[in-house]
Protein backbone atom coordinates (compact mmCIF):
# COMPACT_ATOMS: atom_id res chain seq x y z
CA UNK A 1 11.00 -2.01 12.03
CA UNK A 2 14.10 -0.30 12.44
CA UNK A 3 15.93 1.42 9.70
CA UNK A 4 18.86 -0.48 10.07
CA UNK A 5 16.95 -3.86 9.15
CA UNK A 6 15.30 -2.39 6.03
CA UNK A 7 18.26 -3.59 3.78
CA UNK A 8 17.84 -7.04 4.82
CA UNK A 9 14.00 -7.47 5.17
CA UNK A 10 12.48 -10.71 5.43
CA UNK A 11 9.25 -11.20 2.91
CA UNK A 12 6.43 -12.67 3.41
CA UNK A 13 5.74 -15.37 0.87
CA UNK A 14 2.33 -16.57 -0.33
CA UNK A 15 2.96 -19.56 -1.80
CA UNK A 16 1.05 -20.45 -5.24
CA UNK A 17 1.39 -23.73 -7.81
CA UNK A 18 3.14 -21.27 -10.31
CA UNK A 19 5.44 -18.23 -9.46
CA UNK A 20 5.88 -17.18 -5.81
CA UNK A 21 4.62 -13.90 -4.24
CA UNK A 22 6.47 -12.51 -2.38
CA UNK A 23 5.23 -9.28 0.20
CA UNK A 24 7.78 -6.50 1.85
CA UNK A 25 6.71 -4.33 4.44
CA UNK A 26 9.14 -1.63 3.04
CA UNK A 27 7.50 1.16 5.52
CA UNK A 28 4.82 0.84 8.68
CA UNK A 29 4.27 4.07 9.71
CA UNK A 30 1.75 6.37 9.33
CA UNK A 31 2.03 10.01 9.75
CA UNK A 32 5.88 10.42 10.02
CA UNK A 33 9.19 8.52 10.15
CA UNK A 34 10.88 7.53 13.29
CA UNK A 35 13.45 5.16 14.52
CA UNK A 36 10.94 2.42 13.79
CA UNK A 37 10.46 2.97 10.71
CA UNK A 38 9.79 4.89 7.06
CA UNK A 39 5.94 6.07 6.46
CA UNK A 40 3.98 3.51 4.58
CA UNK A 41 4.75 1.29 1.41
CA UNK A 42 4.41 -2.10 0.06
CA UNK A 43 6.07 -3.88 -2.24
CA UNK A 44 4.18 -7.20 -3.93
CA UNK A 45 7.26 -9.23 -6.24
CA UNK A 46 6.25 -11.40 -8.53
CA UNK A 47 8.47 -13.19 -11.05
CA UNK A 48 6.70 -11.31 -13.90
CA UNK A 49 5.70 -7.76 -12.92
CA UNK A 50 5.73 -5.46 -9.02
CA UNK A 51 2.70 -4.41 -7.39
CA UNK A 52 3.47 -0.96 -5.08
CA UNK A 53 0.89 -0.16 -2.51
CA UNK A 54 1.22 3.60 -1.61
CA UNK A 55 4.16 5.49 -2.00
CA UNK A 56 5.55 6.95 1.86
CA UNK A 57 9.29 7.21 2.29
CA UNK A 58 9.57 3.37 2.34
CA UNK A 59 9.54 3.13 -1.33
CA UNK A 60 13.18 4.30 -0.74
CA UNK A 61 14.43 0.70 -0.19
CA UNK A 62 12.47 -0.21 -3.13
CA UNK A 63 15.80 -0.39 -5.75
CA UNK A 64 17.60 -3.43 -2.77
CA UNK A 65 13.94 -6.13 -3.48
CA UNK A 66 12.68 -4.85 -7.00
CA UNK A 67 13.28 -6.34 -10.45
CA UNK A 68 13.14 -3.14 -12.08
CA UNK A 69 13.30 -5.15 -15.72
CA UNK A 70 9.34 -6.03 -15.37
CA UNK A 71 6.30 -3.78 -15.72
CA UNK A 72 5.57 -1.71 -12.29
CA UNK A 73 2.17 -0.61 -11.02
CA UNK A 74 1.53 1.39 -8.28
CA UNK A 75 -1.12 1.76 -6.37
CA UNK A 76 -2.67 4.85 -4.60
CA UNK A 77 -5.16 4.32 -1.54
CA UNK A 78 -5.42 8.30 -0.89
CA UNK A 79 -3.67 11.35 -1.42
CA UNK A 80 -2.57 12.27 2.68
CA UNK A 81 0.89 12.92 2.23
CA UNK A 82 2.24 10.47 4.34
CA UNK A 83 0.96 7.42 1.58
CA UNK A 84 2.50 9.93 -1.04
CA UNK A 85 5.96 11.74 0.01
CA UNK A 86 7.70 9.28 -1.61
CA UNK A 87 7.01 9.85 -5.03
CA UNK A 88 9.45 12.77 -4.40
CA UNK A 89 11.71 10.00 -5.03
CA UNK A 90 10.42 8.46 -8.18
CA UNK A 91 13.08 10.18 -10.47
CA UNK A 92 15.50 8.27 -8.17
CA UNK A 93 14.30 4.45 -9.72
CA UNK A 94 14.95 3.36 -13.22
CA UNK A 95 11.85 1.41 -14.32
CA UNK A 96 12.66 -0.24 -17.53
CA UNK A 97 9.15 -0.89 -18.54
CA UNK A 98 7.60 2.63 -17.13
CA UNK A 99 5.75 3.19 -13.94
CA UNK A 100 1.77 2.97 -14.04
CA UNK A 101 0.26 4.71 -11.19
CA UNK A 102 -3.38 4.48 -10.41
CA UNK A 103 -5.42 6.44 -7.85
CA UNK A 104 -9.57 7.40 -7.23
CA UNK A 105 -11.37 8.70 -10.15
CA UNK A 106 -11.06 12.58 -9.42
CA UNK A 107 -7.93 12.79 -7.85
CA UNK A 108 -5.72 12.52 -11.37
CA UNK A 109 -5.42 16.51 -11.57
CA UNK A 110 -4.59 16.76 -7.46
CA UNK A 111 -1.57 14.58 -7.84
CA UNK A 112 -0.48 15.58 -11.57
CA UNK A 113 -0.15 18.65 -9.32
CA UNK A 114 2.10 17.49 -6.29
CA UNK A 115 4.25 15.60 -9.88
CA UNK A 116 4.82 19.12 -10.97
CA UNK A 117 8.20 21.00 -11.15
CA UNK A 118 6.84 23.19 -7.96
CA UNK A 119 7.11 20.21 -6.10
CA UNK A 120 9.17 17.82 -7.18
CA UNK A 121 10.55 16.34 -10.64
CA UNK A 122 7.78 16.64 -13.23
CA UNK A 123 6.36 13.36 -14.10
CA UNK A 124 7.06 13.89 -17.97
CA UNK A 125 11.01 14.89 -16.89
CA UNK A 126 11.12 10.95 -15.31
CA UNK A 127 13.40 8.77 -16.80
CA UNK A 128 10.90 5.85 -17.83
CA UNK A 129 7.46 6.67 -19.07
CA UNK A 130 4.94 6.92 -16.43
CA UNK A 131 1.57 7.31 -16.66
CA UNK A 132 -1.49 8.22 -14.26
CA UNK A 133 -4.98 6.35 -14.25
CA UNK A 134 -8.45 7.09 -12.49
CA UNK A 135 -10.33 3.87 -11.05
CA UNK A 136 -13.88 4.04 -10.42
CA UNK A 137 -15.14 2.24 -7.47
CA UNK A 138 -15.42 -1.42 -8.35
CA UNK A 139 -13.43 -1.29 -10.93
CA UNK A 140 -11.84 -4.18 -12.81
CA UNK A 141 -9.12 -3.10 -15.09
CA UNK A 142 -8.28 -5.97 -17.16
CA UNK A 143 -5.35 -4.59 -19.37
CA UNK A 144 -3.15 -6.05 -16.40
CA UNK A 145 -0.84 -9.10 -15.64
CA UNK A 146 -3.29 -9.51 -12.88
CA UNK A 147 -6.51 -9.16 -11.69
CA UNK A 148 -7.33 -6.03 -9.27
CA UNK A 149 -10.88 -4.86 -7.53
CA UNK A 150 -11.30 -1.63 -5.58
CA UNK A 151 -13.81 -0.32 -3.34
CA UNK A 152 -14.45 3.12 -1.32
CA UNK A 153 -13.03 2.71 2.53
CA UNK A 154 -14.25 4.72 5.29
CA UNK A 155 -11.82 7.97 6.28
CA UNK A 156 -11.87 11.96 6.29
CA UNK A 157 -10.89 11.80 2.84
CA UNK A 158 -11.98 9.43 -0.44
CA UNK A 159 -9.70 6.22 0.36
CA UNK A 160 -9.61 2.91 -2.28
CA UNK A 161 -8.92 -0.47 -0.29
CA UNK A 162 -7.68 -3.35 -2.96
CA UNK A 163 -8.32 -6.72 -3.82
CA UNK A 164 -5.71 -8.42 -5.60
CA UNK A 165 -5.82 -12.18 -7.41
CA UNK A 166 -2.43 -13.24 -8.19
CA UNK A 167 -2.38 -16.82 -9.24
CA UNK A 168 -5.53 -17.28 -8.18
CA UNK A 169 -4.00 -16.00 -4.33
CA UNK A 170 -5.87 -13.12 -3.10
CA UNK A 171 -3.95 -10.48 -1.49
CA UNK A 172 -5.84 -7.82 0.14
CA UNK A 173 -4.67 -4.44 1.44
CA UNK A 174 -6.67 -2.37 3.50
CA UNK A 175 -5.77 1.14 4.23
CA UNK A 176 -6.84 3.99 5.96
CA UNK A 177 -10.07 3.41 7.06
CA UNK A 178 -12.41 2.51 9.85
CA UNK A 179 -14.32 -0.67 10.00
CA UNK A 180 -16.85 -0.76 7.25
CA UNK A 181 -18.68 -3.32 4.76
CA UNK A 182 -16.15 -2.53 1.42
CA UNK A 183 -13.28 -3.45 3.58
CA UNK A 184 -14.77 -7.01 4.65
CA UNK A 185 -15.64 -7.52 0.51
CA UNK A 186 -12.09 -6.52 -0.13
CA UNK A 187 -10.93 -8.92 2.34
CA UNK A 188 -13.12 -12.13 1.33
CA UNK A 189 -11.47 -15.00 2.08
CA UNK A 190 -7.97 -13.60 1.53
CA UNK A 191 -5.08 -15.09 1.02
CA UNK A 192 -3.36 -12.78 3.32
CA UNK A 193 -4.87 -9.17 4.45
CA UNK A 194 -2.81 -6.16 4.97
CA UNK A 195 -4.44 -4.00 7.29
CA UNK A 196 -3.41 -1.10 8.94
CA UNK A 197 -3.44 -0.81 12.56
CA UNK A 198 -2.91 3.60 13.01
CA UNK A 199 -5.00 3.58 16.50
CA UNK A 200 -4.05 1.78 19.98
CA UNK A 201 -6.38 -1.11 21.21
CA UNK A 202 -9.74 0.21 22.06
CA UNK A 203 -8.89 3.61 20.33
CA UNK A 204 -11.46 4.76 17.81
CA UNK A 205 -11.94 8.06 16.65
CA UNK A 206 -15.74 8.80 14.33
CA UNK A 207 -13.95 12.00 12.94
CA UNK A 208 -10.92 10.88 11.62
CA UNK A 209 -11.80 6.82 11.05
CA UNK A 210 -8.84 4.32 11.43
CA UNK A 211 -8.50 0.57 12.58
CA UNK A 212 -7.06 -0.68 15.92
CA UNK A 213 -5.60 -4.11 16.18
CA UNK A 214 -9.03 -5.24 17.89
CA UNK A 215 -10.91 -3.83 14.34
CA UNK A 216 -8.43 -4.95 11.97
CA UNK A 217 -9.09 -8.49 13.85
CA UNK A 218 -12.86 -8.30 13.44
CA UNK A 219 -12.55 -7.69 10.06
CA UNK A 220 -9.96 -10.49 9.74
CA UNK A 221 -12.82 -12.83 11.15
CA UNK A 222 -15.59 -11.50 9.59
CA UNK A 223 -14.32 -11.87 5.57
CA UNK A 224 -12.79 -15.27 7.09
CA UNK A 225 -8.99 -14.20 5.82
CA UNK A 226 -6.55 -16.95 5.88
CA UNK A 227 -3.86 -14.46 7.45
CA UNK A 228 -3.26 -11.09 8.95
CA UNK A 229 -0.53 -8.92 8.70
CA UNK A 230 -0.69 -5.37 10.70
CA UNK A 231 1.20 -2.21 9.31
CA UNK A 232 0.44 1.79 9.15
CA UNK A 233 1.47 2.07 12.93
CA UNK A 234 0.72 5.65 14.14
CA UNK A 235 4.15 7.27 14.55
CA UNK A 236 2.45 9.11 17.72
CA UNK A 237 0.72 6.09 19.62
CA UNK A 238 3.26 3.51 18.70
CA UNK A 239 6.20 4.51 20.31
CA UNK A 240 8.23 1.05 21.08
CA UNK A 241 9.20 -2.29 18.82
CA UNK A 242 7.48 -3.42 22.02
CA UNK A 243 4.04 -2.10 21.04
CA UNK A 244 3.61 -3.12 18.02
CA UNK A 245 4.89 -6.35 19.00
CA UNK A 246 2.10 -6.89 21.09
């Protein structure tokens, strides 16, 4: 995805009998920007409230798709910094109903940290009220406009994958991980599963677990998900439109 096609991204749509959903790749890389695109975000739009999955440089393009009049909640799968630069840029939005941010239970005090004025703006100097929240694994909070499970992936560091039922569509996004049994339960019969695809075909690596498009197929299979959608392309290994293409 080049940067010059950000501003006029095509969504994907998962259609429901009530509101439409509506799904923007708004960055697929991993590890570092290039030419093909911003480190990794997506953006869920629904006619009621926005669903942000990780927070890379992509969340830049956020402000040209988002309704910033309904309540926001973003999403955390880990704290490596490419799922995370971009909250450098939070101060930038202006999120009329405040910004909820949720990440693994344990890693509130790590990221209040990297939201401090050594870093960046502090998150109680934001111009909207935002607020952090710790999910256990499994956990179902049901304060929300929609319903939301998590479960413990497989990586070098603690990763959440999510489950999300919207309109009774299930929208799964799997992140950093290798192929394990939370991110087939996650990805149940989904809707549409957003999986990341960091290593080459055949690649695998036990140290530092991600999915290749042959994984992120067999896990497509195995949880029988209606569709697939790749993203979180190694900035290293994918080095042509061409490749990912394929």
């Amino acid at each position: 995805m080049k940067y010059s096609s950000i501003k006029n991204l095509k969504p994907i749509e998962v259609k429901t009998a009530a509101h439409p959903i509506f799904v923007y790749l708004l960055g697929t890389n991993g590890w570092y920007d290039t030419e093909l695109g911003n480190t990794i975000c997506t953006y869920i739009k629904h006619d009621n409230f926005n669903i942000i999955v990780d927070s890379g440089f992509g969340i830049q393009y956020l402000e040209k798709y988002c309704n910033f009049n309904n309540p926001s909640y973003l999403f955390l799968s880990h704290l490596h910094i490419d799922h995370i630069c971009g909250l450098h840029l939070l101060a930038k939005f202006r999120f009329k109903k405040g910004l909820k941010i949720f990440v693994k239970k344990g890693l509130k005090s790590k990221l209040k940290r990297f939201l401090s004025k050594d870093y960046t703006v502090p998150i109680n100097l934001l111009p909207y009220k935002c607020q952090i929240y710790e999910l256990n694994d499994n956990s179902y909070p049901t304060n929300l406009p929609f319903k939301v499970v998590c479960a413990s992936l497989k990586h070098s560091v603690p990763v959440l994958g999510y489950r999300f039922d919207i309109n009774s569509k299930i929208i799964s996004v799997i992140m950093d991980t290798g192929y394990c049994d939370n991110a087939v339960k996650l990805s149940r019969q989904a809707d549409l599963l957003i999986a990341e695809s960091s290593y080459l075909p055949g690649e695998e690596n036990k140290n530092w677990p991600h999915l290749n498009p042959n994984l992120a197929k067999k896990l497509a299979f195995k949880a029988q998900a209606k569709k697939l959608i790749l993203t979180h392309f190694a900035a290293d290994k994918y080095l042509t439109a061409k490749q990912r293409e394929l």
